[in-house]
Protein backbone atom coordinates (compact mmCIF):
# COMPACT_ATOMS: atom_id res chain seq x y z
CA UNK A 1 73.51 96.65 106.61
CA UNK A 2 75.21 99.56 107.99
CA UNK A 3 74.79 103.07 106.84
CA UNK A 4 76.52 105.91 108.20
CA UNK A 5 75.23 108.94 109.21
CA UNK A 6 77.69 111.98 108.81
CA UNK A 7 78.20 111.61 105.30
CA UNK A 8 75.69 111.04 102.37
CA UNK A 9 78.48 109.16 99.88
CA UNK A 10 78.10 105.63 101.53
CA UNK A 11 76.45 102.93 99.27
CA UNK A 12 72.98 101.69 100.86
CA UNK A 13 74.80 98.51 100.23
CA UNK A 14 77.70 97.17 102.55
CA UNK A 15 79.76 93.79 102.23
CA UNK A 16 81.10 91.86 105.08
CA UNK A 17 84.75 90.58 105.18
CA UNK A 18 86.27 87.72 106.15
CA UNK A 19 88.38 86.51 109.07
CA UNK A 20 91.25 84.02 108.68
CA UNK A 21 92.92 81.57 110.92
CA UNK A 22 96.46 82.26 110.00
CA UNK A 23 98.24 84.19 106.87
CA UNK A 24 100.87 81.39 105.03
CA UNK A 25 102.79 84.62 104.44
CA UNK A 26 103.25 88.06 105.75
CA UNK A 27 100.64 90.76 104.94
CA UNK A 28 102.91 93.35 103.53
CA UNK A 29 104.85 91.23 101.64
CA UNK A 30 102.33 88.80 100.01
CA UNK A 31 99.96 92.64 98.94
CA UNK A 32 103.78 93.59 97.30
CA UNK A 33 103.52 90.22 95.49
CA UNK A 34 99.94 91.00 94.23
CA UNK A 35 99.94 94.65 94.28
CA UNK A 36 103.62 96.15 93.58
CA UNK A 37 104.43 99.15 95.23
CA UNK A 38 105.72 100.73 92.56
CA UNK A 39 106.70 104.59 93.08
CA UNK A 40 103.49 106.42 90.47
CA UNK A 41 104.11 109.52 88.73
CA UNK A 42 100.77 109.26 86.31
CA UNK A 43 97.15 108.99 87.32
CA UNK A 44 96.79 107.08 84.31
CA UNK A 45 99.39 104.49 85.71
CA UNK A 46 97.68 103.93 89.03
CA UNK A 47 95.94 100.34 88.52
CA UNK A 48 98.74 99.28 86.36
CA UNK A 49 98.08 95.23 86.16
CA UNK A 50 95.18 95.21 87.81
CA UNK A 51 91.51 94.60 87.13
CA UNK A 52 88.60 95.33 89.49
CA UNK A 53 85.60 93.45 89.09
CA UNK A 54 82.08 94.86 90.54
CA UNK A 55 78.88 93.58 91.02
CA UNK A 56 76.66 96.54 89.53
CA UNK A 57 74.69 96.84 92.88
CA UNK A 58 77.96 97.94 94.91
CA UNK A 59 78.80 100.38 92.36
CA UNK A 60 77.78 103.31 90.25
CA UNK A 61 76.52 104.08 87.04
CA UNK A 62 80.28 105.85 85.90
CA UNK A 63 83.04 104.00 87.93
CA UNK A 64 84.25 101.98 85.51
CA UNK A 65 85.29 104.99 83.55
CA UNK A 66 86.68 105.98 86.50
CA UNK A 67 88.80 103.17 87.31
CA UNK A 68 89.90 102.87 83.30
CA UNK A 69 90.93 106.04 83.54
CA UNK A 70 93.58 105.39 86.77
CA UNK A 71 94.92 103.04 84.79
CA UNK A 72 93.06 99.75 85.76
CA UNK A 73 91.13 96.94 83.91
CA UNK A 74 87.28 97.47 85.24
CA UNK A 75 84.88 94.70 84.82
CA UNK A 76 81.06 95.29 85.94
CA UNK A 77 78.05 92.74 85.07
CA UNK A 78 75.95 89.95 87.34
CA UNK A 79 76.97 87.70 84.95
CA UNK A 80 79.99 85.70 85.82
CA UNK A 81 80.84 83.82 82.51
CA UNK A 82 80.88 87.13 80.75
CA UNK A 83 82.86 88.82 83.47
CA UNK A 84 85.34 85.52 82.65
CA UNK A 85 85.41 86.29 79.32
CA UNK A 86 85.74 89.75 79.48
CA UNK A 87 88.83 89.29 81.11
CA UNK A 88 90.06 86.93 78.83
CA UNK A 89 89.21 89.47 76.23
CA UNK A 90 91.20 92.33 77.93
CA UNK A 91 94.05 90.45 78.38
CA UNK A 92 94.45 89.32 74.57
CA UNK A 93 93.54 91.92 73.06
CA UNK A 94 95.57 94.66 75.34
CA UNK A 95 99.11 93.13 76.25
CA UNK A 96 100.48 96.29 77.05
CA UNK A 97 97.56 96.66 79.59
CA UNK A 98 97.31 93.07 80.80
CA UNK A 99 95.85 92.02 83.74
CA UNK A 100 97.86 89.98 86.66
CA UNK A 101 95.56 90.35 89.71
CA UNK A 102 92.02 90.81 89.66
CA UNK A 103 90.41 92.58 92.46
CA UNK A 104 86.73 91.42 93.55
CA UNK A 105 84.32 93.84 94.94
CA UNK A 106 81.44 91.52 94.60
CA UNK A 107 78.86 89.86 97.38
CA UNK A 108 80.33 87.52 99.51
CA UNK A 109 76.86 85.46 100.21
CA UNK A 110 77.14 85.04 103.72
CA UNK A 111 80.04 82.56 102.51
CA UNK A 112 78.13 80.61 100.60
CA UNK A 113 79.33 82.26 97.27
CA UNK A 114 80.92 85.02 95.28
CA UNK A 115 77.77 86.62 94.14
CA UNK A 116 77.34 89.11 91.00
CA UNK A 117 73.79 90.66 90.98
CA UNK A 118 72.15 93.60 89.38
CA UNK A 119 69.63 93.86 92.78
CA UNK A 120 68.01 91.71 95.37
CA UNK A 121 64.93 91.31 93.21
CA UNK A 122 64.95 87.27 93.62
CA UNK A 123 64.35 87.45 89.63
CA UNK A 124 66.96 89.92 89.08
CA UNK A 125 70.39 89.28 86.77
CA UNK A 126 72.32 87.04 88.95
CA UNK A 127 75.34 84.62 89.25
CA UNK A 128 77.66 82.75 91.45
CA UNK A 129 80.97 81.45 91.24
CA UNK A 130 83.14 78.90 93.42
CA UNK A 131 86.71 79.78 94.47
CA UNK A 132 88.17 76.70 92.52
CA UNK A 133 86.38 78.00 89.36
CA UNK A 134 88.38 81.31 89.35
CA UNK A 135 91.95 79.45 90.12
CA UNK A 136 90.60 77.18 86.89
CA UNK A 137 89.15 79.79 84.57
CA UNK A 138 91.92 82.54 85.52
CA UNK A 139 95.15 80.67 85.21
CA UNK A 140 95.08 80.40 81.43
CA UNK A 141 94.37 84.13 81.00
CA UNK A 142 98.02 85.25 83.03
CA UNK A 143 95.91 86.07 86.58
CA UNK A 144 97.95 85.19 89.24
CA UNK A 145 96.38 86.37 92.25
CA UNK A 146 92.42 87.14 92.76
CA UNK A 147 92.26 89.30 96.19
CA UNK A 148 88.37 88.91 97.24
CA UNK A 149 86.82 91.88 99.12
CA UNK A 150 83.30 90.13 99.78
CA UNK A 151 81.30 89.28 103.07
CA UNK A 152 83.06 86.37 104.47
CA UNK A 153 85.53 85.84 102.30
CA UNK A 154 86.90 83.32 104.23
CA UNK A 155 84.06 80.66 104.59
CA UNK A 156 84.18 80.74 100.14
CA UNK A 157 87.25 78.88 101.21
CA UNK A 158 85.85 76.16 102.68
CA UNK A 159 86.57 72.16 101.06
CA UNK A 160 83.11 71.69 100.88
CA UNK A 161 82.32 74.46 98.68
CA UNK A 162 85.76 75.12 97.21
CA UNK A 163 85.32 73.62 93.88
CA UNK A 164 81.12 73.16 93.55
CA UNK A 165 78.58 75.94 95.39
CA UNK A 166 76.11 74.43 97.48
CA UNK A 167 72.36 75.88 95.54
CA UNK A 168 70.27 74.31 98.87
CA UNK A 169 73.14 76.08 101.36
CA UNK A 170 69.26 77.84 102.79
CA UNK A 171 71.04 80.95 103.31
CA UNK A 172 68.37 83.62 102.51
CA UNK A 173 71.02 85.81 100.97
CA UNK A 174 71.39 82.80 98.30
CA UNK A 175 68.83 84.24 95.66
CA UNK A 176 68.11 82.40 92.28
CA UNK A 177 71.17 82.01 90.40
CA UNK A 178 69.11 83.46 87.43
CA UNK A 179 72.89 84.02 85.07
CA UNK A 180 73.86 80.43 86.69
CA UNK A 181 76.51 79.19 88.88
CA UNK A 182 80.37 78.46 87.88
CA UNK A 183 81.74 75.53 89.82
CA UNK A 184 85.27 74.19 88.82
CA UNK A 185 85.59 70.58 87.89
CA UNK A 186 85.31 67.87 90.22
CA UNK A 187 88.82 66.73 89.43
CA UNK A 188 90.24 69.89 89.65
CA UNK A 189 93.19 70.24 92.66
CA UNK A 190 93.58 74.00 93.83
CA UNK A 191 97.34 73.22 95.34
CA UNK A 192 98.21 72.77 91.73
CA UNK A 193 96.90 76.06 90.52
CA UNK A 194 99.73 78.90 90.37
CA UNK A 195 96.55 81.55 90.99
CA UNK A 196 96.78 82.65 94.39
CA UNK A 197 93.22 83.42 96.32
CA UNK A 198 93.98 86.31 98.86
CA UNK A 199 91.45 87.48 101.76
CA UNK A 200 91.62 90.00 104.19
CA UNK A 201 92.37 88.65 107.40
CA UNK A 202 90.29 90.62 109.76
CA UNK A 203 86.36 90.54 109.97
CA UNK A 204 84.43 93.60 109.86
CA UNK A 205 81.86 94.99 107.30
CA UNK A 206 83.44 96.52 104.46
CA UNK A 207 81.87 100.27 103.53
CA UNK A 208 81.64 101.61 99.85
CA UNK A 209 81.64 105.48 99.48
CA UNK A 210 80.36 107.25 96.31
CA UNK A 211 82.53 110.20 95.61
CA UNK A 212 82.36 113.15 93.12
CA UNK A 213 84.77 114.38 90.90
CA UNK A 214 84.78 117.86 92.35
CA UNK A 215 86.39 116.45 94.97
CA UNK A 216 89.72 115.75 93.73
CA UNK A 217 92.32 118.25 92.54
CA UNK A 218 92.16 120.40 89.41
CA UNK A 219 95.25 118.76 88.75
CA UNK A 220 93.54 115.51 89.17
CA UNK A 221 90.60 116.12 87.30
CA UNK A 222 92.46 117.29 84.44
CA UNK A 223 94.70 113.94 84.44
CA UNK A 224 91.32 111.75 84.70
CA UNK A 225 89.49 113.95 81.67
CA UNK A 226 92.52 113.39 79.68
CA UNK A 227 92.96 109.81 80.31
CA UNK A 228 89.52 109.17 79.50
CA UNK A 229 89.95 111.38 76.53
CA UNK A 230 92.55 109.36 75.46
CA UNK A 231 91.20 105.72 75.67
CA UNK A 232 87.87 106.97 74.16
CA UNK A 233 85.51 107.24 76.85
CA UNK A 234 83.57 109.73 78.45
CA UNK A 235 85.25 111.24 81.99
CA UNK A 236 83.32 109.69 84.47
CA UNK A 237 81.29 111.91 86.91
CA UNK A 238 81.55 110.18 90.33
CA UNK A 239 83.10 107.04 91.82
CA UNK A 240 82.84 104.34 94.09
CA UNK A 241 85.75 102.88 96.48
CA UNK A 242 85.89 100.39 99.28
CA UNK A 243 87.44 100.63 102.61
CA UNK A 244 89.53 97.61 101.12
CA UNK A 245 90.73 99.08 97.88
CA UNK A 246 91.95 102.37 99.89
CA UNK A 247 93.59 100.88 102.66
CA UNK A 248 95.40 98.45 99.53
CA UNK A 249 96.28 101.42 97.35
CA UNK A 250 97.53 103.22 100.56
CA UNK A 251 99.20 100.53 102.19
CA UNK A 252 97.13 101.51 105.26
CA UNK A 253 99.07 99.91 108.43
CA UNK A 254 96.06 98.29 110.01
CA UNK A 255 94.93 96.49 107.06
CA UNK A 256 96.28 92.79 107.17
CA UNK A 257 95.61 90.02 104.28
CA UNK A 258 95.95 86.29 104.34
CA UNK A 259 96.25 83.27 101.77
CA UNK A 260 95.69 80.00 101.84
CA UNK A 261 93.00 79.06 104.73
CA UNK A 262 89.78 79.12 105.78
CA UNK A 263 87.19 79.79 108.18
CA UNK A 264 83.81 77.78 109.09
CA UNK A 265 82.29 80.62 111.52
CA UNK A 266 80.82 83.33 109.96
CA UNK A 267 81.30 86.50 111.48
CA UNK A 268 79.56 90.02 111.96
CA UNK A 269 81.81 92.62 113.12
CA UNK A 270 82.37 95.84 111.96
CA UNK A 271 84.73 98.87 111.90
CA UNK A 272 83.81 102.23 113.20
CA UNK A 273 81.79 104.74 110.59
CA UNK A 274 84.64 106.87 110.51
CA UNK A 275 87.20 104.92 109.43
CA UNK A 276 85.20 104.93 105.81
CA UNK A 277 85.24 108.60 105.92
CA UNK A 278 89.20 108.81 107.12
CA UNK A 279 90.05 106.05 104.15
CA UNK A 280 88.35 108.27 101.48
CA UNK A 281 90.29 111.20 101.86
CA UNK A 282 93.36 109.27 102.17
CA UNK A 283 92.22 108.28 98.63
CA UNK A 284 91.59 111.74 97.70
CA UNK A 285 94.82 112.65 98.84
CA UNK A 286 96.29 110.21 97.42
CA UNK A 287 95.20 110.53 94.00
CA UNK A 288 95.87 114.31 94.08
CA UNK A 289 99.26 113.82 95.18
CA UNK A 290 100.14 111.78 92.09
CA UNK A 291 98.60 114.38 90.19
CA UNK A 292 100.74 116.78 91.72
CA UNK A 293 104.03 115.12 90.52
CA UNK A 294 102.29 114.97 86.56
CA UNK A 295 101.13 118.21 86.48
CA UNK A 296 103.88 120.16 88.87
CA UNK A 297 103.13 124.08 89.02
CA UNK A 298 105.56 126.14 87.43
CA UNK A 299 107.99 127.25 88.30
CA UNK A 300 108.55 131.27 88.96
CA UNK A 301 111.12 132.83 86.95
CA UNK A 302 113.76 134.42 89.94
CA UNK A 303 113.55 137.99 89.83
CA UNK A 304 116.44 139.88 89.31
CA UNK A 305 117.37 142.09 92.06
CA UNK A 306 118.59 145.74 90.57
CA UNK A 307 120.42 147.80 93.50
CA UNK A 308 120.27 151.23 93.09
CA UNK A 309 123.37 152.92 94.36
CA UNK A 310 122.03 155.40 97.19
CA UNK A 311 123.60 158.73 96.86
CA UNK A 312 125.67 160.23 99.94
CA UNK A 313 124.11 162.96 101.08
CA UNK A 314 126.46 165.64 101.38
CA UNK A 315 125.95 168.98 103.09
CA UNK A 316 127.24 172.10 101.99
CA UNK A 317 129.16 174.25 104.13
CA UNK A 318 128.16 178.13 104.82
């Protein structure tokens, strides 16, 4: 656990990443396949295609609102088979909104585990779900890639545990699965699966801020009321948002991603504090600058310039 000091928005709560042995395609490109960078001109257009699922103990009571209204899918529960069918829901019953890449901001389980809990109560609301089992309960629903930002992302990769968790893994962060565990089938072959599991491809523990919504832009405040307005919720009052999901919606140069393998050794590192706090305001930025292009100022009407002829002066002679 790492909390920072210089700034009272980090999460009590931090998430360790995963490292990667080598990417099977470029990091640019293969985020472009996931997450197209698509020029935005609408706050409301921002997630377009994407759903973020959070375990409720990273997040905060209002940021699904919040991510709704910047135009993603948000998902939040310990449960996984209702986050599954949640999804599922989503993408029948709003085509025009549909999901094709899930995001995962969800507990990583020392690698033993994508883990969805309401606390670390051992008898809290809890689940756990394999890597296999989201490549088999995804692909039917449209999801083509599921990008995992969870502590050691990486070792969920492994062959042993791909398709069935091990419960007796002794790992201390493995609390009772008191919402159960998904495992894919035994039979099931993840090569054959057209769902792509992304990770990032650097280690380092991964910091949640909690921001307000004072902090953004009158002009970005007014798009987020009136997006919420308009799909029926209630504007959310503050946020949550990773490290990861910045440095994705940014395109942030230093962040690197990687599909395809695995790593056995789990890892501890971490990034300095301020890179969280230089991350969220390039999110604030961010999202104000798309604001900006919605709600442009106007435009002053030019002023017409009326010359007054200056009169000669003449002088009289004596």
């Amino acid at each position: 656990m790492r909390i920072s000091q210089t700034t009272a928005r980090i999460l009590p709560l931090l998430f360790l990443l995963a490292t990667s042995a080598a990417a099977l395609d470029g990091s640019p490109r293969l985020l472009d396949h996931a997450w197209p960078g698509i020029p935005v001109r609408s706050v409301n257009t921002i997630g377009s295609g994407i759903g973020v699922v959070f375990s409720p103990d990273l997040s905060v009571p209002d940021n699904c609102r919040f991510y709704e209204a910047l135009g993603f899918a948000c998902f939040q529960g310990a449960d996984w088979q209702k986050i599954l069918d949640d999804v599922h829901r989503h993408n029948v019953l709003y085509p025009e909104r549909r999901v094709f890449t899930l995001i995962l901001e969800t507990h990583g389980t020392n690698g033993n585990g994508l883990k969805l809990q309401t606390s670390y109560d051992p008898a809290a609301d809890r689940s756990y779900i394999a890597a296999g089992a989201l490549q088999q309960r995804l692909e039917p629903e449209g999801i083509y890639y599921v990008i995992i930002s969870a502590c050691n992302s990486g070792r969920l990769l492994r062959p042993a545990i791909y398709n069935q968790l091990d419960p007796n893994n002794g790992d201390k962060l493995f609390l009772p699965a008191t919402k159960g565990i998904v495992d894919a089938s035994p039979d099931f072959v993840a090569s054959r699966s057209a769902v792509t599991i992304i990770t990032p491809q650097s280690s380092h523990i991964e910091t949640t801020l909690v921001g307000k919504l004072p902090e953004l832009s009158a002009s970005a405040r007014r798009a987020i009321i009136e997006s919420s307005r308009n799909l029926g919720i209630t504007p959310p009052k503050e946020f949550a948002v990773s490290d990861m999901m910045v440095a994705m919606l940014t395109r942030d140069p230093k962040f690197q991603l990687t599909a395809g393998s695995y790593v056995d050794e789990l890892n501890r590192n971490m990034d300095p504090v301020d890179r969280s706090e230089q991350l969220f305001r390039k999110f604030v930025r961010y999202v104000n600058g798309v604001a900006a292009k919605q709600y442009p100022p106007p435009q002053k009407k030019a002023s017409v310039a009326h010359k007054t002829a200056k009169k000669k002066s003449v002088s009289a002679g004596r």
